[in-house]
C-alpha atoms as a PDB file:
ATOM      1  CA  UNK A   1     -25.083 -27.559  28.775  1.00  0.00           C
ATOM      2  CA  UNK A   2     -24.133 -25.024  26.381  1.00  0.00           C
ATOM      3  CA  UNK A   3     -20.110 -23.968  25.528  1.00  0.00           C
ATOM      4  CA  UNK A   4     -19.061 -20.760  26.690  1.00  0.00           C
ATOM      5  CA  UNK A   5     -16.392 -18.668  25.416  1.00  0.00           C
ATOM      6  CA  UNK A   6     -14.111 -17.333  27.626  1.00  0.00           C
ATOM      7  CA  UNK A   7     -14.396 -13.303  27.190  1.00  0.00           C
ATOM      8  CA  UNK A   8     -11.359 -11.057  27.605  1.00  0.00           C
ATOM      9  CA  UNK A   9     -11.486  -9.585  31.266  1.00  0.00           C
ATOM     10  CA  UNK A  10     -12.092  -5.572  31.007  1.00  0.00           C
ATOM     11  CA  UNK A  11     -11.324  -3.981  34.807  1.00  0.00           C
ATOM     12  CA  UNK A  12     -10.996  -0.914  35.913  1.00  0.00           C
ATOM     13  CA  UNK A  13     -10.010  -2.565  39.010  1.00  0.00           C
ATOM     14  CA  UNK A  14      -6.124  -2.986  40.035  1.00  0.00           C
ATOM     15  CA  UNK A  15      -6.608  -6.432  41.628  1.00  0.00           C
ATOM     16  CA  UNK A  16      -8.435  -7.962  38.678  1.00  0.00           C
ATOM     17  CA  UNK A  17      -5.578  -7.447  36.125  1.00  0.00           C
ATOM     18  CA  UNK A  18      -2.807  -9.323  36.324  1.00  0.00           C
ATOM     19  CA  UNK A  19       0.570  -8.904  34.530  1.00  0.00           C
ATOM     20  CA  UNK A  20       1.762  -5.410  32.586  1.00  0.00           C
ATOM     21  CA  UNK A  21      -0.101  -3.413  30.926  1.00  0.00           C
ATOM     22  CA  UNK A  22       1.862  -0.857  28.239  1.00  0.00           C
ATOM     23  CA  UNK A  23       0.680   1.883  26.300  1.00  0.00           C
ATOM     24  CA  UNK A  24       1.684   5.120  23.899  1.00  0.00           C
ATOM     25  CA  UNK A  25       0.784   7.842  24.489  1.00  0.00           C
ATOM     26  CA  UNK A  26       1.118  11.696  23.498  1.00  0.00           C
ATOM     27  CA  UNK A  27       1.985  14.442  25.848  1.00  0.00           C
ATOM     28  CA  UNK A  28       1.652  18.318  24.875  1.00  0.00           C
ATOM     29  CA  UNK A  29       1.813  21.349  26.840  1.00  0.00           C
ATOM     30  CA  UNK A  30      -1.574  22.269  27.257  1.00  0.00           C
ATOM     31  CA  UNK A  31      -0.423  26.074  28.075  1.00  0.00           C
ATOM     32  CA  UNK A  32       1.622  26.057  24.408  1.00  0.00           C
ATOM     33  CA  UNK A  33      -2.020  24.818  22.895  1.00  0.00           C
ATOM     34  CA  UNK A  34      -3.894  27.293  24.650  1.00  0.00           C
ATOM     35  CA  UNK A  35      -1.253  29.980  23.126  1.00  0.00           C
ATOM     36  CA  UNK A  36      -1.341  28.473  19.875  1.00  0.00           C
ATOM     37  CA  UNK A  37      -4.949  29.018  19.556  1.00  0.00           C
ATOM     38  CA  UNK A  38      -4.767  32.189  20.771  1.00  0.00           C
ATOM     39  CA  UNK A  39      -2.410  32.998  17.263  1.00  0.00           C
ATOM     40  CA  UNK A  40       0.748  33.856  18.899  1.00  0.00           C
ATOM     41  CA  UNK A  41       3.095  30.669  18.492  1.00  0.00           C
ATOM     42  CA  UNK A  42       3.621  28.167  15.136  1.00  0.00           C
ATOM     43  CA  UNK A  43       1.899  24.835  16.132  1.00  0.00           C
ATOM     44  CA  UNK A  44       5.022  23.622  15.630  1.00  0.00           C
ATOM     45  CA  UNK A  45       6.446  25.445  18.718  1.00  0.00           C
ATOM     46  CA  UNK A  46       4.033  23.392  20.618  1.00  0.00           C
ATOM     47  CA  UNK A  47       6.350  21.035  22.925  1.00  0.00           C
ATOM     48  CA  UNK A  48       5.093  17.306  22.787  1.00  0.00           C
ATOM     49  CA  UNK A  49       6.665  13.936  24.109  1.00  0.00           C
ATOM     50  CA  UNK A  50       5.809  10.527  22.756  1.00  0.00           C
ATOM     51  CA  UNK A  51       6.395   8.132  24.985  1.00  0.00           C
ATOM     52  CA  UNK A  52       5.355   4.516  26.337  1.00  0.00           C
ATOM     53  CA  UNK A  53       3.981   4.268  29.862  1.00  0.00           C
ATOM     54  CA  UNK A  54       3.040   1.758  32.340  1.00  0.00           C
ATOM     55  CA  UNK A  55      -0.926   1.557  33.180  1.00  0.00           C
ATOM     56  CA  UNK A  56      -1.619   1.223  36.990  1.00  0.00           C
ATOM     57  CA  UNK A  57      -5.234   1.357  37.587  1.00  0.00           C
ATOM     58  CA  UNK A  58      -3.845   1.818  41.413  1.00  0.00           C
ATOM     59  CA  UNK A  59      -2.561   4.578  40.982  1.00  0.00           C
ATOM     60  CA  UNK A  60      -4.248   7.958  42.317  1.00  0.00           C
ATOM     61  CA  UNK A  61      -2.619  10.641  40.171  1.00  0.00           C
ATOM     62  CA  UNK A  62      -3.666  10.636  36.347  1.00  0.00           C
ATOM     63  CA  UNK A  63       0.007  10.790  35.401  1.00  0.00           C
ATOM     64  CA  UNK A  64       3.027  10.407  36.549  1.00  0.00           C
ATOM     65  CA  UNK A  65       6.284  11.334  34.854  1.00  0.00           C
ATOM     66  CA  UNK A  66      10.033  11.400  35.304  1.00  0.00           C
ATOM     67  CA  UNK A  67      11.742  14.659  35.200  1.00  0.00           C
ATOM     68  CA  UNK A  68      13.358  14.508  32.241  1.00  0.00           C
ATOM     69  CA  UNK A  69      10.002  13.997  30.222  1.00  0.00           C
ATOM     70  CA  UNK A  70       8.745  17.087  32.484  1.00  0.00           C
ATOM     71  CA  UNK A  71      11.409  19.211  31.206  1.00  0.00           C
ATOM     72  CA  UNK A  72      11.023  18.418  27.261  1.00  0.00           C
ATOM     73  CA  UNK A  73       7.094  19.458  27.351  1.00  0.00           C
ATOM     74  CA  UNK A  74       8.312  22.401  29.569  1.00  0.00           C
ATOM     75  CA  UNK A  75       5.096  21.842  32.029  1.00  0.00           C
ATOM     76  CA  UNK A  76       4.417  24.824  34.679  1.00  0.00           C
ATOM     77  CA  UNK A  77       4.805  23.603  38.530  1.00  0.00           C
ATOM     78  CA  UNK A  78       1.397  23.705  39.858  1.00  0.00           C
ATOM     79  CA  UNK A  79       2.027  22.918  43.527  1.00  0.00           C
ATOM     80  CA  UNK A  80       3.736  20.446  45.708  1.00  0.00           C
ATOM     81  CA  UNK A  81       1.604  16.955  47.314  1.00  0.00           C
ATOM     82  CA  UNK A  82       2.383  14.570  49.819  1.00  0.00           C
ATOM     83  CA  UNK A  83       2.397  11.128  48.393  1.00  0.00           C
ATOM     84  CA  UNK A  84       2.543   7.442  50.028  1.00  0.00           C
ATOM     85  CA  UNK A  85       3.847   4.893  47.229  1.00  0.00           C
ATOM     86  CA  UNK A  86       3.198   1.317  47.082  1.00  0.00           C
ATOM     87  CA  UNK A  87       5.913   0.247  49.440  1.00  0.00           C
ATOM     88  CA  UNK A  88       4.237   2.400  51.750  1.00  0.00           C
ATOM     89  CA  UNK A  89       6.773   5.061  51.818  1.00  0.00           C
ATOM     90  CA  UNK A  90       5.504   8.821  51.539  1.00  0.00           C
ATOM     91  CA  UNK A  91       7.574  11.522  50.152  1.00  0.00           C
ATOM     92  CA  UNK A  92       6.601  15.284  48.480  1.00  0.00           C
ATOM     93  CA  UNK A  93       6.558  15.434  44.900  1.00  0.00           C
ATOM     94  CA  UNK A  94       6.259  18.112  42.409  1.00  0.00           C
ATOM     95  CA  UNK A  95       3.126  18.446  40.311  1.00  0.00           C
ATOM     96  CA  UNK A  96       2.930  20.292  36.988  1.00  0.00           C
ATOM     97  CA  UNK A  97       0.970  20.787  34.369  1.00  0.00           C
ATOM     98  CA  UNK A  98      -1.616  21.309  32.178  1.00  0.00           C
ATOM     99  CA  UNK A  99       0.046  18.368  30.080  1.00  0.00           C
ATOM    100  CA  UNK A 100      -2.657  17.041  27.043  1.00  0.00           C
ATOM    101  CA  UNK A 101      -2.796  13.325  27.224  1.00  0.00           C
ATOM    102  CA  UNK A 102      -3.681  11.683  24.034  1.00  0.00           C
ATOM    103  CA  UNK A 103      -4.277   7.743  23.948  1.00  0.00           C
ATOM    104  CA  UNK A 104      -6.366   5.878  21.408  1.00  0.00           C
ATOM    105  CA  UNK A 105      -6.858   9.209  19.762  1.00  0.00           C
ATOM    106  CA  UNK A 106      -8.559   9.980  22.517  1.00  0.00           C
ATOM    107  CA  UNK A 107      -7.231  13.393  24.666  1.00  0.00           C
ATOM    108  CA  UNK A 108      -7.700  15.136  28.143  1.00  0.00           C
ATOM    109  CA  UNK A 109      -6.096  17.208  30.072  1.00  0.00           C
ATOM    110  CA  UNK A 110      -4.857  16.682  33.529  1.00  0.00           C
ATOM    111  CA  UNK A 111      -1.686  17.513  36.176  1.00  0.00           C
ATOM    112  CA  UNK A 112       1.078  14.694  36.456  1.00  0.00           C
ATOM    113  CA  UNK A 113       3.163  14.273  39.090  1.00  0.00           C
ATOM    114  CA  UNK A 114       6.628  13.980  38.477  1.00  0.00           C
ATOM    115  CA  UNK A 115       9.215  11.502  39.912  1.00  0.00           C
ATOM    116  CA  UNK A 116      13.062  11.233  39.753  1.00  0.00           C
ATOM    117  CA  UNK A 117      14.788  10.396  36.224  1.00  0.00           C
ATOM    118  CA  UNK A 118      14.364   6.646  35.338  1.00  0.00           C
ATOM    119  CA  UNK A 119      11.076   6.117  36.787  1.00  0.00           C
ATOM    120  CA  UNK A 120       8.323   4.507  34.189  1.00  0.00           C
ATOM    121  CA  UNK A 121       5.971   6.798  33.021  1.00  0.00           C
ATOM    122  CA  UNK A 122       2.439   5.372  34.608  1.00  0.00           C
ATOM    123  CA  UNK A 123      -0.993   6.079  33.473  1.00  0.00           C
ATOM    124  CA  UNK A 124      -3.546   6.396  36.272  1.00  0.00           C
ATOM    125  CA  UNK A 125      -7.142   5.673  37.025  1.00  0.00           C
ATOM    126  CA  UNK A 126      -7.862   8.933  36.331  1.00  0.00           C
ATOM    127  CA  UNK A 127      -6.645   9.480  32.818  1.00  0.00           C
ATOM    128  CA  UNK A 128      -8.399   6.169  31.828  1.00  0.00           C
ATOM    129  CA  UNK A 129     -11.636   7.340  33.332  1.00  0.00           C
ATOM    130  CA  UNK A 130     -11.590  10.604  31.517  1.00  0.00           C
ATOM    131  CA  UNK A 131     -10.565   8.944  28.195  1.00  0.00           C
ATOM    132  CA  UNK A 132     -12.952   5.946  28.597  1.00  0.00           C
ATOM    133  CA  UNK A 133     -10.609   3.375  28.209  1.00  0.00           C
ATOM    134  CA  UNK A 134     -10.034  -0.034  30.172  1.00  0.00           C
ATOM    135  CA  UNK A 135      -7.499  -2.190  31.060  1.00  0.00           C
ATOM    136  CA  UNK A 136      -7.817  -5.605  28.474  1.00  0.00           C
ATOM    137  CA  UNK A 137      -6.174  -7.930  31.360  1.00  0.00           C
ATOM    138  CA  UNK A 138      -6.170 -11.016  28.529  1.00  0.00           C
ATOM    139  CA  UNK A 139      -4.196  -9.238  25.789  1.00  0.00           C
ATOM    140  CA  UNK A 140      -2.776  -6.778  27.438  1.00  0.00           C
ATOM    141  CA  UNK A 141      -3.599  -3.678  26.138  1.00  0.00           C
ATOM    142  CA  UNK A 142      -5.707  -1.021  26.402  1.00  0.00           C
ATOM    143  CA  UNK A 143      -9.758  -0.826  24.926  1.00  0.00           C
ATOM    144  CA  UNK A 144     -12.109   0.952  23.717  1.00  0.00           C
ATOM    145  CA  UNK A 145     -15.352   0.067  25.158  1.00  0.00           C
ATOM    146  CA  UNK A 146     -17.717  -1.125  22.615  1.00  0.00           C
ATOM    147  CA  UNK A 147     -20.273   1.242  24.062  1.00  0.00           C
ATOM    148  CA  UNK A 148     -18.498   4.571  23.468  1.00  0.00           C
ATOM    149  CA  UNK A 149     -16.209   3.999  19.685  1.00  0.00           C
ATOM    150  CA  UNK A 150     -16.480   7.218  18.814  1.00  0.00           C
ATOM    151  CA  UNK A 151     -15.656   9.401  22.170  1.00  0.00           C
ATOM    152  CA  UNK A 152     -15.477   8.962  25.185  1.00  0.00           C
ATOM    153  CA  UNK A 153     -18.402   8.753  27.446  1.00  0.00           C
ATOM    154  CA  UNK A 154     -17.994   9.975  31.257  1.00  0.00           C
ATOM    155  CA  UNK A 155     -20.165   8.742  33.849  1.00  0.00           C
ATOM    156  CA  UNK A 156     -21.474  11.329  35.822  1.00  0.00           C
END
């Protein structure tokens, strides 16, 4: 019988990955960008956070920040959602945005929603979808799939 090697689980699947998954990332006002662009600010007036967040490939929202990270980037309140968390509790929490989210040089732009101060940042399903990346359950990190180096590639 031939050896196999054991190959590093990728998932995109919450139940598959065991153990923590961390990651940087870059945050940026989108609306400061957009402004930028447009010639009226310094790009140095853009407001960015860099910060290290949890990935939960349960997790609905893209992103999910605490206030305090909400208030540095200076993100616009977009609207208010009903929520249920994983202890089955539901509360309404503040989402905001257009926040740039930049991980493994890889960027898109999406609404967060924002939680009370000392919450973990958390990177959802939907910001790894839109940046192509998956959850490396062996090393615990986040990939590039071997498929899509350059950019990402979005499954339509």
């Amino acid at each position: 019988m031939p050896e196999t090697k054991e190959r590093p689980r990728l998932t995109r699947n919450p139940d598959d990955c065991m153990g923590e998954i961390r990651s940087e990332m870059r945050l940026e006002n989108a609306d400061d960008r957009a402004v930028f662009e447009r010639g009226f600010i310094d790009e140095s007036e853009i407001r960015t956070v860099e910060i290290e967040g949890v990935v939960d490939t349960g997790a609905q929202p893209g992103l999910v920040l605490p206030q305090s990270v909400v208030g540095r980037l200076g993100a616009r309140t977009q609207r208010e959602e009903r929520t249920r968390f994983a202890d089955a509790h539901s509360a309404v929490v503040t989402v905001v945005g257009p926040i740039n989210v930049t991980i493994r040089e890889r960027t898109t732009v999406v609404d967060a929603f924002t939680l009370p101060e000392g919450s973990d940042p958390l990177i959802g399903q939907i910001v790894l979808e839109r940046l192509d990346l998956r959850a490396d359950c062996a090393r615990g990190r986040l990939v590039v799939p071997p498929e899509s180096p350059d950019r990402p590639v979005l499954r339509l």
